[in-house]
Protein backbone atom coordinates (compact mmCIF):
# COMPACT_ATOMS: atom_id res chain seq x y z
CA UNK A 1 104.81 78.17 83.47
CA UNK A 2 106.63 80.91 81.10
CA UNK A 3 104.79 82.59 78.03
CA UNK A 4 106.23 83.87 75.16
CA UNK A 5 105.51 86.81 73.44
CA UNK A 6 105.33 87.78 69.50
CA UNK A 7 108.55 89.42 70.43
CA UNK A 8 110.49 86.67 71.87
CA UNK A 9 110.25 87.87 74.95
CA UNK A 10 110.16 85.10 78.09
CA UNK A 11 107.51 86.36 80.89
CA UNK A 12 107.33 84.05 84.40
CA UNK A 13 104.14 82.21 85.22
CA UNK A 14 102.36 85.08 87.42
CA UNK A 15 102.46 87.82 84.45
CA UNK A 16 101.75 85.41 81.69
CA UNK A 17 98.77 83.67 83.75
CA UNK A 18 97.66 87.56 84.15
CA UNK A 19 98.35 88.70 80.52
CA UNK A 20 96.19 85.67 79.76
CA UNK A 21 93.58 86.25 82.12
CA UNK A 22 93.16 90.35 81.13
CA UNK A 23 91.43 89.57 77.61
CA UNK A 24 89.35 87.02 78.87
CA UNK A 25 87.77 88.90 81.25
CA UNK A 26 87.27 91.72 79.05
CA UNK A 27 85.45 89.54 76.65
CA UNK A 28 83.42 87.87 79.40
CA UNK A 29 82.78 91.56 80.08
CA UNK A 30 81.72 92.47 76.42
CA UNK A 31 79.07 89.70 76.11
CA UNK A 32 76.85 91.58 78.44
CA UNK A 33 74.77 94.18 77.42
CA UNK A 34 74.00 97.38 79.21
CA UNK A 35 70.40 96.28 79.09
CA UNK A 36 71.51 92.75 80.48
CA UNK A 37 73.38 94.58 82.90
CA UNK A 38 70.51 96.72 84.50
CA UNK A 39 68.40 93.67 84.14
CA UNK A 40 70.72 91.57 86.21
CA UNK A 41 71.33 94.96 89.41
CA UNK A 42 67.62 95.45 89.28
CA UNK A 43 66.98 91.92 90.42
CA UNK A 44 68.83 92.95 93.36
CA UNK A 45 69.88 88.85 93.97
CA UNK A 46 73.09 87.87 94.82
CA UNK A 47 74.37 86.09 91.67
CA UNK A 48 76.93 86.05 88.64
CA UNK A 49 75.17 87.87 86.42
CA UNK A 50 74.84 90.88 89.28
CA UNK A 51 79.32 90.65 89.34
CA UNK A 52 79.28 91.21 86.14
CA UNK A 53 76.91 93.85 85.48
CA UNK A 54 79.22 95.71 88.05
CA UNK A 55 82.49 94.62 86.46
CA UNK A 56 80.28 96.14 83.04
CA UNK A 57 79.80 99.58 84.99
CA UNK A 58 83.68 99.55 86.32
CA UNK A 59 84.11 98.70 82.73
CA UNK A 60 82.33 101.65 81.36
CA UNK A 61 82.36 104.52 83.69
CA UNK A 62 81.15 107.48 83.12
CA UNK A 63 80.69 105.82 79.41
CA UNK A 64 77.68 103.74 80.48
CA UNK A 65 74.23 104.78 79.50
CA UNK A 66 71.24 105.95 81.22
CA UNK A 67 69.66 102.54 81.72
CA UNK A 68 72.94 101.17 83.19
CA UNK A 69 73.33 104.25 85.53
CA UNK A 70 69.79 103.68 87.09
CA UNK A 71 70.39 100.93 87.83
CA UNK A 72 73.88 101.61 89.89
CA UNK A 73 72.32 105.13 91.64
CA UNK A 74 70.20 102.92 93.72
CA UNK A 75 71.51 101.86 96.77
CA UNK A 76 69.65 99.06 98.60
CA UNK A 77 70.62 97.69 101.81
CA UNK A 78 73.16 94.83 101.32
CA UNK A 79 74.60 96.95 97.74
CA UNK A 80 76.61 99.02 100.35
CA UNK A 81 79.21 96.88 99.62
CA UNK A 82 82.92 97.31 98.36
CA UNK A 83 81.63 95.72 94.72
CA UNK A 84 78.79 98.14 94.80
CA UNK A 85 80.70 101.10 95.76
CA UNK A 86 83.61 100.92 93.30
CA UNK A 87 80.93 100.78 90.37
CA UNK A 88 78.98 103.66 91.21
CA UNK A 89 82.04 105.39 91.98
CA UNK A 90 83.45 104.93 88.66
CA UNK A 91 80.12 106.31 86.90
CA UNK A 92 80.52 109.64 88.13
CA UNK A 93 76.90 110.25 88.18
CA UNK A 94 75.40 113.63 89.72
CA UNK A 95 72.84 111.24 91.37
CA UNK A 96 74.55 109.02 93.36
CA UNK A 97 76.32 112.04 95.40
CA UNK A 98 73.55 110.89 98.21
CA UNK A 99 74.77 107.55 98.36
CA UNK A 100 78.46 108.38 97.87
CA UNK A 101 78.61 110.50 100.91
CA UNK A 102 77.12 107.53 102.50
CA UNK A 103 79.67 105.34 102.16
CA UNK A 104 82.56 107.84 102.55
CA UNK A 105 83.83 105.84 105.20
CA UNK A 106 84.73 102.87 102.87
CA UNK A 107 87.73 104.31 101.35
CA UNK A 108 89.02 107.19 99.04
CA UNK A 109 87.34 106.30 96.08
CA UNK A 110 84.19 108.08 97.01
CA UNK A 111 85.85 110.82 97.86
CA UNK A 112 87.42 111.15 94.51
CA UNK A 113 84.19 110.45 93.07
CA UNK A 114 82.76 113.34 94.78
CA UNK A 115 85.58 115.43 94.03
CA UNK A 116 85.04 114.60 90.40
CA UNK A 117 81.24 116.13 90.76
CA UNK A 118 82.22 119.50 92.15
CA UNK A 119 80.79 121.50 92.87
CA UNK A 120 77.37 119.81 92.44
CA UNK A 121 79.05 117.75 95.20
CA UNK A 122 79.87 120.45 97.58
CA UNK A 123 76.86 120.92 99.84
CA UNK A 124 75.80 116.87 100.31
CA UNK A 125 80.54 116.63 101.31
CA UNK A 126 79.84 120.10 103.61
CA UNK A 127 76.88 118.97 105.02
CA UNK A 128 77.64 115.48 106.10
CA UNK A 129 81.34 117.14 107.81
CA UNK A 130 79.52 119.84 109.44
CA UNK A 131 77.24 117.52 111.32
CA UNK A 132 78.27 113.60 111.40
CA UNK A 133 75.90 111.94 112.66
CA UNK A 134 76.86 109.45 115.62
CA UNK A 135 77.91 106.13 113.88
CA UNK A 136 81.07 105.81 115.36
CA UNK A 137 83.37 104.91 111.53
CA UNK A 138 81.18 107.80 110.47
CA UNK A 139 82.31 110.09 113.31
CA UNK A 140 85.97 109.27 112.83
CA UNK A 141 86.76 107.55 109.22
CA UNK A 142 83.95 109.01 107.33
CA UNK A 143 84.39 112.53 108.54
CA UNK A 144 88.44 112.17 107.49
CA UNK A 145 87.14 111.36 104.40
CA UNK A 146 84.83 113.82 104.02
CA UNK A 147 87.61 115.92 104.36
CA UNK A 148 89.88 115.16 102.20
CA UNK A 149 87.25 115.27 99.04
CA UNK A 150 86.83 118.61 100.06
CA UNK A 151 90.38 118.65 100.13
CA UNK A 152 90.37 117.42 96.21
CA UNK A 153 88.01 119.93 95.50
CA UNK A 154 90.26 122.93 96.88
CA UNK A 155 93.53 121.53 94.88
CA UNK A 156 91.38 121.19 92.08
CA UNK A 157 90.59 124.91 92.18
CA UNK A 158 86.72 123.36 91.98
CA UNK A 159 85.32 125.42 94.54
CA UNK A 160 84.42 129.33 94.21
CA UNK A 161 85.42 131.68 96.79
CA UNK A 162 82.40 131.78 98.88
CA UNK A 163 82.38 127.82 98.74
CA UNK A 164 86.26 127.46 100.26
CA UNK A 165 85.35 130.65 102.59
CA UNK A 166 83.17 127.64 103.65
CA UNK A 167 85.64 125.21 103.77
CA UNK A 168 87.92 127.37 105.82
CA UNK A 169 85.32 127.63 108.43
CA UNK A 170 85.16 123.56 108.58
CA UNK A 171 89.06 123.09 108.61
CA UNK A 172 89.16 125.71 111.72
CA UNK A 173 86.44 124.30 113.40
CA UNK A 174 88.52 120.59 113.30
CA UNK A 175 91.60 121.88 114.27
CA UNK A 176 90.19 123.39 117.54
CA UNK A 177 88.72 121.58 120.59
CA UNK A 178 88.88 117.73 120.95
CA UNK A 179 88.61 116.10 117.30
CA UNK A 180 88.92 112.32 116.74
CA UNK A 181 92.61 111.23 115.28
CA UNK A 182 91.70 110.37 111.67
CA UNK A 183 89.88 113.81 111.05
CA UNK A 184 92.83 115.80 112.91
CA UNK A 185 95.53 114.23 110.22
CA UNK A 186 92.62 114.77 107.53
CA UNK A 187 92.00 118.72 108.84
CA UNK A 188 95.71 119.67 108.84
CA UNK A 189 96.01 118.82 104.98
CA UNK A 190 93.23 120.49 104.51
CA UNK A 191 93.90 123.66 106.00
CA UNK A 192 97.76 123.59 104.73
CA UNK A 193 95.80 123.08 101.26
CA UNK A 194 93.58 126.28 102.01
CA UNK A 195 96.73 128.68 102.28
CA UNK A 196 95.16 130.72 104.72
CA UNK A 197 97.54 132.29 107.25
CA UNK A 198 95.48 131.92 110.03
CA UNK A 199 94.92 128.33 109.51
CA UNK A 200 98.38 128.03 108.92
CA UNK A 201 99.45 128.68 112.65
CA UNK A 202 97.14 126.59 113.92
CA UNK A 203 99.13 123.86 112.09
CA UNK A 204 102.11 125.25 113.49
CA UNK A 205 100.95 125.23 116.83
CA UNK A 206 99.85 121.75 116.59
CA UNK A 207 103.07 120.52 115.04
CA UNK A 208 105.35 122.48 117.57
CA UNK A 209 102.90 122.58 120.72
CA UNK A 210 102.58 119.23 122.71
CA UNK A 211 100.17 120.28 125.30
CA UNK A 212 98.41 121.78 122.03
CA UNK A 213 98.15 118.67 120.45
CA UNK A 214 97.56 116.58 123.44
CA UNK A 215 94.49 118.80 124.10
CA UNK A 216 93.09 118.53 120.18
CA UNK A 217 93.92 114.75 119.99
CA UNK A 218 91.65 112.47 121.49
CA UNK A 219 92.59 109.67 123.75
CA UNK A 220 89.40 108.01 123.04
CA UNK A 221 88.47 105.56 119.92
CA UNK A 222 84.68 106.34 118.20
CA UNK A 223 83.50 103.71 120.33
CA UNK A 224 84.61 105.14 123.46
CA UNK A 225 87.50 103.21 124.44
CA UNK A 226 90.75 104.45 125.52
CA UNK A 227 93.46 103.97 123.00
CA UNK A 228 95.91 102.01 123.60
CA UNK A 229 98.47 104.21 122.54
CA UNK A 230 97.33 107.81 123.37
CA UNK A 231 100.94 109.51 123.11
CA UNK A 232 101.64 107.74 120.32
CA UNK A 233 98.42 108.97 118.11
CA UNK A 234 99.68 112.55 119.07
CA UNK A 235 103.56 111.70 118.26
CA UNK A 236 102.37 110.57 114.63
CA UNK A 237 99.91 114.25 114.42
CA UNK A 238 102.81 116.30 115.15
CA UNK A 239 105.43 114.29 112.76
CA UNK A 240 102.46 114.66 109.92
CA UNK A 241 101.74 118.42 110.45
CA UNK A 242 105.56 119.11 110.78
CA UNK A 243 106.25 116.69 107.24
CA UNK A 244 103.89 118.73 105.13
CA UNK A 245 104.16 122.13 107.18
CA UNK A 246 107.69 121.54 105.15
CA UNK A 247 106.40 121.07 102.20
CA UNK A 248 106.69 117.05 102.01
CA UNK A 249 104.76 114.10 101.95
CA UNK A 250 102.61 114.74 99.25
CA UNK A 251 103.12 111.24 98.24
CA UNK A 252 101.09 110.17 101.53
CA UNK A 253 97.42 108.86 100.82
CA UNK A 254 94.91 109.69 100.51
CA UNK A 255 95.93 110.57 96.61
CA UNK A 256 93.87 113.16 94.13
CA UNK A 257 93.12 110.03 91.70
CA UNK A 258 90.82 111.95 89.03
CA UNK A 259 88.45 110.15 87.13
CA UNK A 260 89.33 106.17 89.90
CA UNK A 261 87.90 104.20 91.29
């Protein structure tokens, strides 16, 4: 299949099919009403109409209206999914920080989300770093997430001094002692973003020390298996911390996305 455009232009199958596609969904989209919309969440059944009242909130934003948002704030047992968590993410509603820490673990746009809500977001992101509880994605993913929005929220200059005195004291406190992989990788960006001195050399030491790193890496997964590649983990620490000790890899996730998904 090839389309044509008003401009003569000859597009293959896969982009025309998907140039096609855009509008109609957007119109599908439009037919629902915000009012529809929190109608259709706060029946809290699995159906069509609930896909597109999210799609209408992805839609939207921070756009959507009070009724709409109350609807999305309200986190209820099976919502916890990816479909759920992308549309509340997108709202960027003071209200939902609770439930956006909670699902931190999920990917990077909650963190953005809650980097976007600094610093009404700081203490719920400080909070749930300082003391993760013992789910084992939250111990390891969900704490490298946590992280990194606080992470956001230092490059953003969101923070004020007291608050990244804070943050400083979090970053230190993961880059001593025995620390999961994920939130070692996630606490060496954030305490290269920090510019403290101090913090600085503990990256270095990492980077340059292998008994250092060996000793702050753990061998073991959250669940308490041995990895299978225990040397390896610590190979890829040390290549990270020395990459952006130099300045580089600042095109390596997770990416400040402000105002995503």
């Amino acid at each position: 299949m090839r389309y044509q455009t008003k401009a003569g232009q000859i597009l293959p199958g896969a982009v025309a099919l998907a140039l096609l596609a855009a509008p109609l969904a957007a119109q599908v989209v439009a037919r629902m009403t915000e009012r529809e919309a929190a109608a259709a969440l706060a029946d809290g059944r699995l159906t069509p109409e609930r896909e597109r009242a999210f799609a209408l909130a992805r839609n939207l934003g921070p756009r959507a209206g009070a009724e709409l948002r109350g609807e999305t704030d309200r986190p209820e047992g099976s919502e916890a999914g990816f479909g759920y968590m992308d549309a509340v993410s997108r709202l960027r509603d003071p209200r939902a920080i609770p439930f956006l820490v909670e699902v931190l673990a999920y990917g990077t746009g909650a963190a953005n989300a809650l980097a976007d809500l600094a610093p009404e977001s700081f203490p719920a992101v400080l909070e749930a770093v300082s003391n993760p509880d013992e789910n084992p994605l939250r111990v390891s993913t969900g704490l490298s997430m946590g992280l990194t929005a606080l992470r956001f929220m230092v490059e953003d200059g969101a923070l004020a001094a007291g608050q990244v005195e804070r943050v400083r004291g979090v970053a230190r406190e993961r880059l001593s002692g025995t620390q999961q992989y994920f939130p070692v990788k996630a606490a060496v960006r954030l305490a290269l973003a920090l510019g403290n001195p101090e913090l600085r050399e503990m990256v270095e030491r990492v980077a340059n020390d292998r008994a250092a790193a060996e000793a702050l890496v753990s061998p073991y997964l959250p669940s308490g298996n041995l990895s299978e590649d225990p040397a390896g983990r610590v190979d890829r620490v040390q290549e990270e911390a020395r990459l952006f000790l130099s300045g580089g890899g600042a095109d390596i996730g997770p990416v400040r996305r402000p105002g995503s998904g």
